[in-house]
PDB file of N, CA and C in Angstrom:
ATOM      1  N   UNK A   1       0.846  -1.185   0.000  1.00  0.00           N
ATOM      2  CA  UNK A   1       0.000   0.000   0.000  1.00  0.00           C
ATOM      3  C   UNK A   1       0.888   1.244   0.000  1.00  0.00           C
ATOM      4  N   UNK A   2       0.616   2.255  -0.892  1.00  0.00           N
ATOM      5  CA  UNK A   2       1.589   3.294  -0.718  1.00  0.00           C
ATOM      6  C   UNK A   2       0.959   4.172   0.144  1.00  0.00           C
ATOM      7  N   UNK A   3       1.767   5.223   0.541  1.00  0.00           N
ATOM      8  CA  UNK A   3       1.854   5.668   1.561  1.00  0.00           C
ATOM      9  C   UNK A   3       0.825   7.221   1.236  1.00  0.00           C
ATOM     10  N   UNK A   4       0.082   7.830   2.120  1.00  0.00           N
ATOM     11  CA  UNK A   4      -0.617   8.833   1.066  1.00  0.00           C
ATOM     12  C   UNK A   4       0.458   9.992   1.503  1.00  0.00           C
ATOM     13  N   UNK A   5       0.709  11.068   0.285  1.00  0.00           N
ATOM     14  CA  UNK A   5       1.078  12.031   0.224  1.00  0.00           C
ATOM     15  C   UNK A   5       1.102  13.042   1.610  1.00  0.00           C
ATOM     16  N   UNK A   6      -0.208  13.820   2.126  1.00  0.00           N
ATOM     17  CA  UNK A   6       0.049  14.099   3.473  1.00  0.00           C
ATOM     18  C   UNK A   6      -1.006  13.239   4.472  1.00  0.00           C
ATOM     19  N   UNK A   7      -0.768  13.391   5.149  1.00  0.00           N
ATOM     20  CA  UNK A   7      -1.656  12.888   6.331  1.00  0.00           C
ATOM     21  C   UNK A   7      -2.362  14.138   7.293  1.00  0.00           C
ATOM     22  N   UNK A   8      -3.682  13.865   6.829  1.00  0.00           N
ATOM     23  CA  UNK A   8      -4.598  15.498   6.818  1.00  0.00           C
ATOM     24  C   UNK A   8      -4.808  15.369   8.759  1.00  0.00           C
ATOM     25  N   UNK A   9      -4.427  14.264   9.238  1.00  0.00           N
ATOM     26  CA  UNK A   9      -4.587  14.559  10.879  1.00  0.00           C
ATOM     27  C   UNK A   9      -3.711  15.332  11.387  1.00  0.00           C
ATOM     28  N   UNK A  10      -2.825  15.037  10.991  1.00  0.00           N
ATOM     29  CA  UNK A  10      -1.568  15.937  11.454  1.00  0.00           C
ATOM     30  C   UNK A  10      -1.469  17.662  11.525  1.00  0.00           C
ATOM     31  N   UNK A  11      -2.152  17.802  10.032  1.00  0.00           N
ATOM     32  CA  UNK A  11      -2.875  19.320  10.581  1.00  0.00           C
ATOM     33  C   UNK A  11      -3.798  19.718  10.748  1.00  0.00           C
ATOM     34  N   UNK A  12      -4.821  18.526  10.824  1.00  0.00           N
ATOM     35  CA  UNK A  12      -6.164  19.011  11.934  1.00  0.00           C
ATOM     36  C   UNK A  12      -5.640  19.046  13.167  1.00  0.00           C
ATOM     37  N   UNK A  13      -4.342  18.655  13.548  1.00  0.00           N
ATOM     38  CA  UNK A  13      -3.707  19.038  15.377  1.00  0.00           C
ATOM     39  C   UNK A  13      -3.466  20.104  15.250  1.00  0.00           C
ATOM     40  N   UNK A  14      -2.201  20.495  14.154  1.00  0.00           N
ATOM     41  CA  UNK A  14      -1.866  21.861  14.418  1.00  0.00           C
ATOM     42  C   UNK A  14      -3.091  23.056  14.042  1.00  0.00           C
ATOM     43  N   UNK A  15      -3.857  22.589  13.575  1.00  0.00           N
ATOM     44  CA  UNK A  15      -5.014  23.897  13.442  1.00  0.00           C
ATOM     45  C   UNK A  15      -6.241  23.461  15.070  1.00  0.00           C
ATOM     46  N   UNK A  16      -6.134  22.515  15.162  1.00  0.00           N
ATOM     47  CA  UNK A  16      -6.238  22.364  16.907  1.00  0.00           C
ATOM     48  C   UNK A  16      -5.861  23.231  17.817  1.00  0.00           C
ATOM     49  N   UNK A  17      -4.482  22.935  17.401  1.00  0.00           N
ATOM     50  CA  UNK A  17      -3.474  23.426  18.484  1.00  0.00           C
ATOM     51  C   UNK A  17      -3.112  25.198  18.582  1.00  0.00           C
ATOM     52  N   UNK A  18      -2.609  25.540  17.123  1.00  0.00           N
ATOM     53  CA  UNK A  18      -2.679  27.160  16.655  1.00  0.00           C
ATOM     54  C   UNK A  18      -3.554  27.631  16.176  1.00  0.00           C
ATOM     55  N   UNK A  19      -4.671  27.092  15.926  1.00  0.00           N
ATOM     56  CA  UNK A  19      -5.502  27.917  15.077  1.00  0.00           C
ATOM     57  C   UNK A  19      -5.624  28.054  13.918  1.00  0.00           C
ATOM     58  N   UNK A  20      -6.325  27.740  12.975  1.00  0.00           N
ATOM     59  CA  UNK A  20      -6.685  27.470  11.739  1.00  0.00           C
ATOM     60  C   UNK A  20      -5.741  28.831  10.726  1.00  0.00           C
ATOM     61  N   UNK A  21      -5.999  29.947  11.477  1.00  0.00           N
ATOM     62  CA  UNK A  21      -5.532  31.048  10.314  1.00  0.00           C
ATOM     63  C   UNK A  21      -3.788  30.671  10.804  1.00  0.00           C
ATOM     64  N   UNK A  22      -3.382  30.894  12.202  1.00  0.00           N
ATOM     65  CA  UNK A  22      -1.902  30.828  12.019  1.00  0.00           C
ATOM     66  C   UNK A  22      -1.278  29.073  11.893  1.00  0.00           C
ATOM     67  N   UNK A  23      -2.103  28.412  11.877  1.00  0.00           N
ATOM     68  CA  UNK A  23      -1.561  26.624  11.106  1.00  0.00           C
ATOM     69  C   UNK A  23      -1.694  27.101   9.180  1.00  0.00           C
ATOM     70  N   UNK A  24      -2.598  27.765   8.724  1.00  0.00           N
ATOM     71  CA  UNK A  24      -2.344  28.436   7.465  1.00  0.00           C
ATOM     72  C   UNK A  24      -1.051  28.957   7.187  1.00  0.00           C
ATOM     73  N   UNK A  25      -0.867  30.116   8.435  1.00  0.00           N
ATOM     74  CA  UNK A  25       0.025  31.044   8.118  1.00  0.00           C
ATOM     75  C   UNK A  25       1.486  29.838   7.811  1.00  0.00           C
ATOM     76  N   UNK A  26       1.323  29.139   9.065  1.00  0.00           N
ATOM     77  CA  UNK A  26       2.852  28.430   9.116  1.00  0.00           C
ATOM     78  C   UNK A  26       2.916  27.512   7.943  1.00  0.00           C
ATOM     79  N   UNK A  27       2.220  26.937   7.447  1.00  0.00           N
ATOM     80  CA  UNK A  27       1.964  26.131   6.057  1.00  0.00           C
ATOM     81  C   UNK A  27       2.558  27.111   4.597  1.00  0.00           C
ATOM     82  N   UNK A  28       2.077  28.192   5.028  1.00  0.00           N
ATOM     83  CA  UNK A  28       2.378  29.024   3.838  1.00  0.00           C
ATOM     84  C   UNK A  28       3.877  29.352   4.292  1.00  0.00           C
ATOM     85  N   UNK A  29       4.449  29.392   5.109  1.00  0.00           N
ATOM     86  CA  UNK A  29       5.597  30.175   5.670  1.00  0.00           C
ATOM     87  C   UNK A  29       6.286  28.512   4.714  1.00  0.00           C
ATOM     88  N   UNK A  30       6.240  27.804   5.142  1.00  0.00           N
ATOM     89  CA  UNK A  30       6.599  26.766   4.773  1.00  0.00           C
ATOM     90  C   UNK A  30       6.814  25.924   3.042  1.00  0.00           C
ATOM     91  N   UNK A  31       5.779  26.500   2.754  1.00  0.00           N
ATOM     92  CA  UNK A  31       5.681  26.079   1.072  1.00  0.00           C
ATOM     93  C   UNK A  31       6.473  27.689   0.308  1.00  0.00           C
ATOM     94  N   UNK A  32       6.500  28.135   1.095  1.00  0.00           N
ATOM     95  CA  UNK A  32       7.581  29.511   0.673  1.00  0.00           C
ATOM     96  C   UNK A  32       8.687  29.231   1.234  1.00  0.00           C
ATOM     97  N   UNK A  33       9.231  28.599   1.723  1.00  0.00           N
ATOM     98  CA  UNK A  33      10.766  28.325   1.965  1.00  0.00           C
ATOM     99  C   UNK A  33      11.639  27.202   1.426  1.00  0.00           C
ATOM    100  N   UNK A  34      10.350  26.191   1.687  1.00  0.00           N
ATOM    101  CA  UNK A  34      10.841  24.641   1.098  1.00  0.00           C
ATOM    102  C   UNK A  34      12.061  24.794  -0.210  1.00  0.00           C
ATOM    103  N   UNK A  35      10.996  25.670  -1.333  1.00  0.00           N
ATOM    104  CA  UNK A  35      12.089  26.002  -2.694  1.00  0.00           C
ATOM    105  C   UNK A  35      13.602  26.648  -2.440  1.00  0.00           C
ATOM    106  N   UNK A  36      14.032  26.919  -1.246  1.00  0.00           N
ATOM    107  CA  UNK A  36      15.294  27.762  -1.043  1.00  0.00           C
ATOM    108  C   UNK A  36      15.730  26.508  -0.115  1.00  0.00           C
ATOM    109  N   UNK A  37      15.035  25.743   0.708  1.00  0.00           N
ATOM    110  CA  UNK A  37      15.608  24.713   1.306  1.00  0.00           C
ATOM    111  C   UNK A  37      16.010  23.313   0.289  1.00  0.00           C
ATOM    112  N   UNK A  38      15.451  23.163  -1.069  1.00  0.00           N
ATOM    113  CA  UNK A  38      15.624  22.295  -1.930  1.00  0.00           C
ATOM    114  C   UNK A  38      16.598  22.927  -2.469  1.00  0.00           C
ATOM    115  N   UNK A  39      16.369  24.027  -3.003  1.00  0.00           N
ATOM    116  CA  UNK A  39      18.167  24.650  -4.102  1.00  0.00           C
ATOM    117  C   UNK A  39      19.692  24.473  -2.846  1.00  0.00           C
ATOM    118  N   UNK A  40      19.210  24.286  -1.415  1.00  0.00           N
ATOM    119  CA  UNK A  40      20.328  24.104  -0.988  1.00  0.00           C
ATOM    120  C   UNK A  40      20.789  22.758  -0.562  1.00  0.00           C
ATOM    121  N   UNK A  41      19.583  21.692  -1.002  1.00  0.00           N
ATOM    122  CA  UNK A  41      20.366  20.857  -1.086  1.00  0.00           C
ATOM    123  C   UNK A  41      20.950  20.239  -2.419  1.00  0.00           C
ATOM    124  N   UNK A  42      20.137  21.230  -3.253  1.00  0.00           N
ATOM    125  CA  UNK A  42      21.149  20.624  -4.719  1.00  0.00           C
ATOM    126  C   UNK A  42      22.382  21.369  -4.530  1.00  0.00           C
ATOM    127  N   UNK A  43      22.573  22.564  -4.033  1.00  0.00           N
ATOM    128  CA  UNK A  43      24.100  23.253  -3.888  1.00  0.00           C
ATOM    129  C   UNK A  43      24.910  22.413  -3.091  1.00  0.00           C
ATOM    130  N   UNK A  44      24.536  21.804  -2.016  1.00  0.00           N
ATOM    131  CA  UNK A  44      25.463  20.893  -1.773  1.00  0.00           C
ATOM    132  C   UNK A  44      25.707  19.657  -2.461  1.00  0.00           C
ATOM    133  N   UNK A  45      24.808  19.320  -3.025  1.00  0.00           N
ATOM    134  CA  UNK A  45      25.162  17.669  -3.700  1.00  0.00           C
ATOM    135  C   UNK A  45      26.384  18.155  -4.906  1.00  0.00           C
ATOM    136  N   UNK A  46      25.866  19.422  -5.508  1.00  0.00           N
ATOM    137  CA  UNK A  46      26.719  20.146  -6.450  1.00  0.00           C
ATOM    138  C   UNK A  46      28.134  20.282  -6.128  1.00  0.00           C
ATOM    139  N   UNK A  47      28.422  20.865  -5.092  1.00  0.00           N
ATOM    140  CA  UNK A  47      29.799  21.130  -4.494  1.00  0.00           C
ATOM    141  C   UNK A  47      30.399  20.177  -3.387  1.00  0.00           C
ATOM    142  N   UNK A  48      29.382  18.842  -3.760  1.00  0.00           N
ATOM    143  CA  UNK A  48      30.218  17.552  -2.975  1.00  0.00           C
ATOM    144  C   UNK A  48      30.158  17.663  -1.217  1.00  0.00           C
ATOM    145  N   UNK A  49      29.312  18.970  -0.497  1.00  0.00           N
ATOM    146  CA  UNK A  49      29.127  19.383   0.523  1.00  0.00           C
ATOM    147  C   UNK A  49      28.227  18.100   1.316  1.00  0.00           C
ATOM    148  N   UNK A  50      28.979  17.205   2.098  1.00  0.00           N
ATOM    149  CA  UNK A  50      28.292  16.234   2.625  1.00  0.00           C
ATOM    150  C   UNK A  50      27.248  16.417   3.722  1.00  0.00           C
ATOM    151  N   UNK A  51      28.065  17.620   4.590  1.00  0.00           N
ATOM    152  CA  UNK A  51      27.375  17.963   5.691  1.00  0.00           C
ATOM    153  C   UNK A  51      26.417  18.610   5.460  1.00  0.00           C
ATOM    154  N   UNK A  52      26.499  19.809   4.446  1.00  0.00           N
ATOM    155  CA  UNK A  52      25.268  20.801   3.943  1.00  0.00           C
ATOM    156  C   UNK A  52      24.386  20.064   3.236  1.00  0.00           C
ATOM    157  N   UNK A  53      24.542  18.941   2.478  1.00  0.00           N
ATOM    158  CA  UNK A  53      23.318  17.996   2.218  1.00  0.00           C
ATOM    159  C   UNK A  53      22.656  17.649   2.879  1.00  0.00           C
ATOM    160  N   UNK A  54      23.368  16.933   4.219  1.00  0.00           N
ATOM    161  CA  UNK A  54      22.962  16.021   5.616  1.00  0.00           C
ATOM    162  C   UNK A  54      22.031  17.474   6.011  1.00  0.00           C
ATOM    163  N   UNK A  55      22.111  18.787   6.546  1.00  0.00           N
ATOM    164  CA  UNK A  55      21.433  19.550   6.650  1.00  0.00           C
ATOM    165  C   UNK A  55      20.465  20.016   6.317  1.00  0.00           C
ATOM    166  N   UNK A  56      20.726  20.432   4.622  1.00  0.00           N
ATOM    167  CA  UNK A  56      19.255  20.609   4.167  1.00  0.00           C
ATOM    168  C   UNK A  56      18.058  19.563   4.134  1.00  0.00           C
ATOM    169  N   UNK A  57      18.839  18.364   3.761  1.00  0.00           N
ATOM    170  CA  UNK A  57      17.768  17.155   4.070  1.00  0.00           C
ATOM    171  C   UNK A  57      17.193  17.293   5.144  1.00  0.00           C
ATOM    172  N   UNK A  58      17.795  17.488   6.163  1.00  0.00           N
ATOM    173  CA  UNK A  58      17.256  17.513   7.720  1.00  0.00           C
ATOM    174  C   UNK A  58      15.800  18.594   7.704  1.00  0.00           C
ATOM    175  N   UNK A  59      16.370  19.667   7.300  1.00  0.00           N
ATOM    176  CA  UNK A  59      15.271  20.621   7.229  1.00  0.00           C
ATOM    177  C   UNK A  59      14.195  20.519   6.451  1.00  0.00           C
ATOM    178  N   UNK A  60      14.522  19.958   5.470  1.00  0.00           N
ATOM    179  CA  UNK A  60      13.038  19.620   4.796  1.00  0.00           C
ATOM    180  C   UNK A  60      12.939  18.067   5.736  1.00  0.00           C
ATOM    181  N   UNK A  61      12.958  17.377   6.046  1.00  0.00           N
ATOM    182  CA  UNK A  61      12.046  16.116   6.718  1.00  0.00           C
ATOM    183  C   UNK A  61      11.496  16.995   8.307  1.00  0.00           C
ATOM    184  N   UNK A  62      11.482  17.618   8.710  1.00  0.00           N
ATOM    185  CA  UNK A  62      11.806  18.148   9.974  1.00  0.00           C
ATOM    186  C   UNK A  62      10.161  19.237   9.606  1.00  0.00           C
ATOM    187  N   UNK A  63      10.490  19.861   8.723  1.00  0.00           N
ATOM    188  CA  UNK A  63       9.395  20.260   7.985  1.00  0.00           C
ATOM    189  C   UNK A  63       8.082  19.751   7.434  1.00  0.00           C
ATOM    190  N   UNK A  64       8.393  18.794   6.517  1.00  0.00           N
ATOM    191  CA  UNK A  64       7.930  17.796   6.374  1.00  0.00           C
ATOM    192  C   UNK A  64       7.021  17.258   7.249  1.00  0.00           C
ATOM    193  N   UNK A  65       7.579  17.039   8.253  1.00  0.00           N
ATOM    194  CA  UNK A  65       7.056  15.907   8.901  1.00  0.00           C
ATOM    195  C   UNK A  65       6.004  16.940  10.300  1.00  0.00           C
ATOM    196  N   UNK A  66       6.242  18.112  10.243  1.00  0.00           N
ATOM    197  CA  UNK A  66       5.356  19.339  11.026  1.00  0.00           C
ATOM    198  C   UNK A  66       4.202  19.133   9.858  1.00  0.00           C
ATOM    199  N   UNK A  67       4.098  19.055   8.996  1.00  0.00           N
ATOM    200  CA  UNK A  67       2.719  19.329   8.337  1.00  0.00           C
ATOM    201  C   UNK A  67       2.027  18.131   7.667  1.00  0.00           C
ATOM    202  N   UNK A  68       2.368  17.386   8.346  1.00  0.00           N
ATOM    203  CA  UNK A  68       1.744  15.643   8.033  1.00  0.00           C
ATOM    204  C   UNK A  68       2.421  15.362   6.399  1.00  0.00           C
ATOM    205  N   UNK A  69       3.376  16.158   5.414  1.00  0.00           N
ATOM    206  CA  UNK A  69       3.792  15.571   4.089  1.00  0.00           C
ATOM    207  C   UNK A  69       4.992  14.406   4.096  1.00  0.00           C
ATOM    208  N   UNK A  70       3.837  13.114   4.562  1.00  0.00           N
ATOM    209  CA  UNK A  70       5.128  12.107   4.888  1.00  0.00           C
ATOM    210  C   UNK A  70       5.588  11.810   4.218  1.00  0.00           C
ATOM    211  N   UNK A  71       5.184  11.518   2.781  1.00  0.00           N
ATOM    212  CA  UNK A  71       6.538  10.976   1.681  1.00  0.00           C
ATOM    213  C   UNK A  71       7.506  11.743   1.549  1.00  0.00           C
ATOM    214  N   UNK A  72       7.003  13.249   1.607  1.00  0.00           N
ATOM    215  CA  UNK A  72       8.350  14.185   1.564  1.00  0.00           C
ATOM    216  C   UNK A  72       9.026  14.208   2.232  1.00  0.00           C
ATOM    217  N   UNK A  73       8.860  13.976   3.461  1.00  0.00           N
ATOM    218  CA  UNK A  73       9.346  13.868   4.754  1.00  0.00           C
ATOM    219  C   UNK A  73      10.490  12.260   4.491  1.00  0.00           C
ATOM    220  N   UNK A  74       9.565  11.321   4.386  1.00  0.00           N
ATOM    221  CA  UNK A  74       9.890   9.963   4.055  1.00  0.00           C
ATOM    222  C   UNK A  74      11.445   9.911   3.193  1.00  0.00           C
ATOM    223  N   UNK A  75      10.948  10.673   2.108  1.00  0.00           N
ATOM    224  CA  UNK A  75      12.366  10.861   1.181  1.00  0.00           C
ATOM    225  C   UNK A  75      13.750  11.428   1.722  1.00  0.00           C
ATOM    226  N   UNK A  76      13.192  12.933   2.330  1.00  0.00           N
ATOM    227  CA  UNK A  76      14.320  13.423   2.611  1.00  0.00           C
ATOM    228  C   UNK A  76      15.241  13.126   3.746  1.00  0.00           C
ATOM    229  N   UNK A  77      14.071  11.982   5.060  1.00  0.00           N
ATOM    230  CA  UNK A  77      15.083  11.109   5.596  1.00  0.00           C
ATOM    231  C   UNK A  77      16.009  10.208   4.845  1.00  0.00           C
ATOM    232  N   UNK A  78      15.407   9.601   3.957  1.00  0.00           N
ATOM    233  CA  UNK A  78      16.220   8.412   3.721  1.00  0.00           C
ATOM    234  C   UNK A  78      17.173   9.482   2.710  1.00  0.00           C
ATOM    235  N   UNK A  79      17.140  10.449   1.905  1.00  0.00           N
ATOM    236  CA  UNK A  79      18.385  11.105   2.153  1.00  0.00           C
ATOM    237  C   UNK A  79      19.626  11.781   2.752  1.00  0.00           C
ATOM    238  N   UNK A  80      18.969  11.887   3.990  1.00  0.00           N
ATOM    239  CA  UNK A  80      19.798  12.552   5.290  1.00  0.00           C
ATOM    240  C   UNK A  80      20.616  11.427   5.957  1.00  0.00           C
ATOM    241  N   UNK A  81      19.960  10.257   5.484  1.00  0.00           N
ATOM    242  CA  UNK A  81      20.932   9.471   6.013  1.00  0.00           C
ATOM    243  C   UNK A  81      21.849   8.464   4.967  1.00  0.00           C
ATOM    244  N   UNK A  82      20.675   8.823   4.430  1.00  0.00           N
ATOM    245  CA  UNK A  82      21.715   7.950   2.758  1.00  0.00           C
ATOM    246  C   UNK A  82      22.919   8.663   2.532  1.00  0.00           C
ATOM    247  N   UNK A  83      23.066   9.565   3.086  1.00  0.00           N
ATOM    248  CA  UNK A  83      24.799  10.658   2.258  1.00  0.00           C
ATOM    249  C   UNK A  83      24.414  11.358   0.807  1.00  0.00           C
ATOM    250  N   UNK A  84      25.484  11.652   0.455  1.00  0.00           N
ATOM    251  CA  UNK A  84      25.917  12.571  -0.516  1.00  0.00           C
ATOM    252  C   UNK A  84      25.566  11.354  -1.998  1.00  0.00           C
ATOM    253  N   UNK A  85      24.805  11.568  -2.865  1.00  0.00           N
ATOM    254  CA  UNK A  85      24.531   9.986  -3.692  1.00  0.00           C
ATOM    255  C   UNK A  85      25.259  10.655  -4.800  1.00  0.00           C
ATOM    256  N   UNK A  86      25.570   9.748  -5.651  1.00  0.00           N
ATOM    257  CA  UNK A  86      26.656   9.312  -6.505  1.00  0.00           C
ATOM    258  C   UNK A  86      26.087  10.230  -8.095  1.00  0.00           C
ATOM    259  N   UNK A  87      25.055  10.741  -7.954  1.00  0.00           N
ATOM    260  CA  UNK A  87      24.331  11.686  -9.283  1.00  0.00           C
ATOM    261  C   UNK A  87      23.698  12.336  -8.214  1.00  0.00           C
ATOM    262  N   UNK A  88      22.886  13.481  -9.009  1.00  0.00           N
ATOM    263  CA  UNK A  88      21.400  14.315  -8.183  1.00  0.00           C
ATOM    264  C   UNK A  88      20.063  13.371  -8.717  1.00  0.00           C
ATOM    265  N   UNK A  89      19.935  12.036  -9.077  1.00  0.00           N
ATOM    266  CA  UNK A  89      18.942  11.096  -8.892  1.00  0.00           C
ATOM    267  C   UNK A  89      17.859  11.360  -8.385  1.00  0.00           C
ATOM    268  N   UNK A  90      18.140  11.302  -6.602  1.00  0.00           N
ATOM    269  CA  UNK A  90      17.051  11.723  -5.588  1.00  0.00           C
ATOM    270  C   UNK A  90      16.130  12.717  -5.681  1.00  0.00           C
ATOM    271  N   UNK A  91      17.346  13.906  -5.646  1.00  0.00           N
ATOM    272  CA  UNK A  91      16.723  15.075  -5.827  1.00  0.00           C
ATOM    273  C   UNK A  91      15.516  15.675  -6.665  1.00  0.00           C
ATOM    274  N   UNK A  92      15.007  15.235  -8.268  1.00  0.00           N
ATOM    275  CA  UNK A  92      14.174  15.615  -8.621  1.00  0.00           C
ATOM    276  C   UNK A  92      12.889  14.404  -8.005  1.00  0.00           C
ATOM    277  N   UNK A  93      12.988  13.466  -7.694  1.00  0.00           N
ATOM    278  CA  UNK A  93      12.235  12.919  -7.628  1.00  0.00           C
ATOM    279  C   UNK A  93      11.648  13.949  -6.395  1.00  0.00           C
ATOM    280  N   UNK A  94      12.452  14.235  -5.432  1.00  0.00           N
ATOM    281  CA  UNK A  94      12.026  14.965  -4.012  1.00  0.00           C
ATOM    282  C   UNK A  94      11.372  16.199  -4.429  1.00  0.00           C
ATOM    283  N   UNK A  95      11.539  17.089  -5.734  1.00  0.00           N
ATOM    284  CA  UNK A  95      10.862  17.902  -6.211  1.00  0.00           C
ATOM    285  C   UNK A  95       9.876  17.919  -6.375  1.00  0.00           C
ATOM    286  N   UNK A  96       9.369  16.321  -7.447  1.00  0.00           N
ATOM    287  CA  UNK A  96       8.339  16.104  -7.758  1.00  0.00           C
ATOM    288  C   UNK A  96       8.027  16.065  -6.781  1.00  0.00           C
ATOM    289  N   UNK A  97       8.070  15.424  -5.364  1.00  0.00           N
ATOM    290  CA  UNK A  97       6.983  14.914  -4.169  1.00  0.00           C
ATOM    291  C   UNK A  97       6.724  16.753  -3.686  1.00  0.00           C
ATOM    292  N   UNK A  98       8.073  17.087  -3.413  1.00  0.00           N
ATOM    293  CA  UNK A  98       7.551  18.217  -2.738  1.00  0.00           C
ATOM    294  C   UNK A  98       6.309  19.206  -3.614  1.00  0.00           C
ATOM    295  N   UNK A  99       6.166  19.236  -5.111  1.00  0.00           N
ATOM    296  CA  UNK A  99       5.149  19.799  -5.647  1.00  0.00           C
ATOM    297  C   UNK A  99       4.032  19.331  -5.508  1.00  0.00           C
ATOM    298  N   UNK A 100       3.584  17.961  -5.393  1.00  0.00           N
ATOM    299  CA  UNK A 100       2.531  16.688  -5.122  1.00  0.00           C
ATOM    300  C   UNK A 100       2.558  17.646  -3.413  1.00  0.00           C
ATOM    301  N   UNK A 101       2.904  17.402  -2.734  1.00  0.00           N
ATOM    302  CA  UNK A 101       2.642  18.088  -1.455  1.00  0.00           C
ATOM    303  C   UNK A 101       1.996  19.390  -1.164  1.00  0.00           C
ATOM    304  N   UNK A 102       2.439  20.013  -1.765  1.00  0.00           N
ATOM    305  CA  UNK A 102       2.519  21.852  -2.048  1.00  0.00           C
ATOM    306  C   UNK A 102       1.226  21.799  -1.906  1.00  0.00           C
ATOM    307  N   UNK A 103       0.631  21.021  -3.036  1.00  0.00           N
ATOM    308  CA  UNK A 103      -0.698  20.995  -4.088  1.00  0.00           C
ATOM    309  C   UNK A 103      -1.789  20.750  -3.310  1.00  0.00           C
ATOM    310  N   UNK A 104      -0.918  19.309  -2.139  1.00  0.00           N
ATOM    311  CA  UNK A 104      -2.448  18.674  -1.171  1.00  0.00           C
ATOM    312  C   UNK A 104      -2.216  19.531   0.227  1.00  0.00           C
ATOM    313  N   UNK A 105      -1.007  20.185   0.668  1.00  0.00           N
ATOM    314  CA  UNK A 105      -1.381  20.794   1.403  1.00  0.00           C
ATOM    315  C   UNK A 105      -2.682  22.385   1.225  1.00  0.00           C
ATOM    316  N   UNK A 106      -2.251  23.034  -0.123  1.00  0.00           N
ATOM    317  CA  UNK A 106      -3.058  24.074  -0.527  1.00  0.00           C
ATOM    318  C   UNK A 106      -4.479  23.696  -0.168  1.00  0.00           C
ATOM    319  N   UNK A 107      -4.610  22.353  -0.678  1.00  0.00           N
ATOM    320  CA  UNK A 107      -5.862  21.739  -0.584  1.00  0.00           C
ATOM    321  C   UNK A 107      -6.746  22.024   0.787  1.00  0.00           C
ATOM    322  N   UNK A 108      -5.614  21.249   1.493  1.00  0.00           N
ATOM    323  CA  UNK A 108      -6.321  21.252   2.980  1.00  0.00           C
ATOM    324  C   UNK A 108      -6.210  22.639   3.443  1.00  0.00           C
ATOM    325  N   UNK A 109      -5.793  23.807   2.946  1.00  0.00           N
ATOM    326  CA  UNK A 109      -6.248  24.780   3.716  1.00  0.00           C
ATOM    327  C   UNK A 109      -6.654  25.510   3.090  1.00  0.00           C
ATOM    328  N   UNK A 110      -7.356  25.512   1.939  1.00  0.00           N
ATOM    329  CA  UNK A 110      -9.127  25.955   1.250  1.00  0.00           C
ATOM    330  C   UNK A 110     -10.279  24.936   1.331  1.00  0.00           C
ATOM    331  N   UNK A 111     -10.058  23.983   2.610  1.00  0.00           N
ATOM    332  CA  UNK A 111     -11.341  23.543   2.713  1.00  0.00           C
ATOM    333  C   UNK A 111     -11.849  24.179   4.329  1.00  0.00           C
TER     334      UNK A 111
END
């Protein structure tokens, strides 16, 4: 069974927990950063930067995983711990998920 894209409980807590407009706000804070947190982990895979990979990965699963987008989340662990990989392979695939995410999080916060 694959795994679904986000898991909509996760931010029925945080709109529980903060409040529907600022669990928005932080969602949006979030799908506005992700793209500067992905170009830095292609800058490191680019410049062979093991640790700054291990980092940005971190930050997007860490992220990720605050707004129930577990495959994205899913991926960018098993990159954070996978290392520095041998092409940028991973990476678009993590694009694609993170746009598939973007899309169902938007979702859940225009309903």
């Amino acid at each position: 069974m694959t795994e679904p894209i986000i898991d909509p409980s996760v931010c029925a807590e945080l709109s529980d927990a903060m409040g529907s407009d600022f669990a928005a706000e932080l969602i949006e804070t979030f799908l506005n950063d992700a793209p500067n947190m992905i170009a830095d982990l292609k800058k490191a895979a680019a410049e062979g930067d093991a640790d700054g990979y291990r980092r940005a990965a971190h930050s997007i699963k860490s992220n990720a995983d605050t707004f129930g987008a577990v495959q994205l989340a899913a991926m960018a662990r098993s990159m954070e711990l996978g290392g520095l990989p041998d092409a940028d392979a991973p990476i678009p695939a993590l694009e694609a998920t993170y746009a598939a995410s973007a899309e169902a999080l938007k979702g859940l916060m225009d309903e």
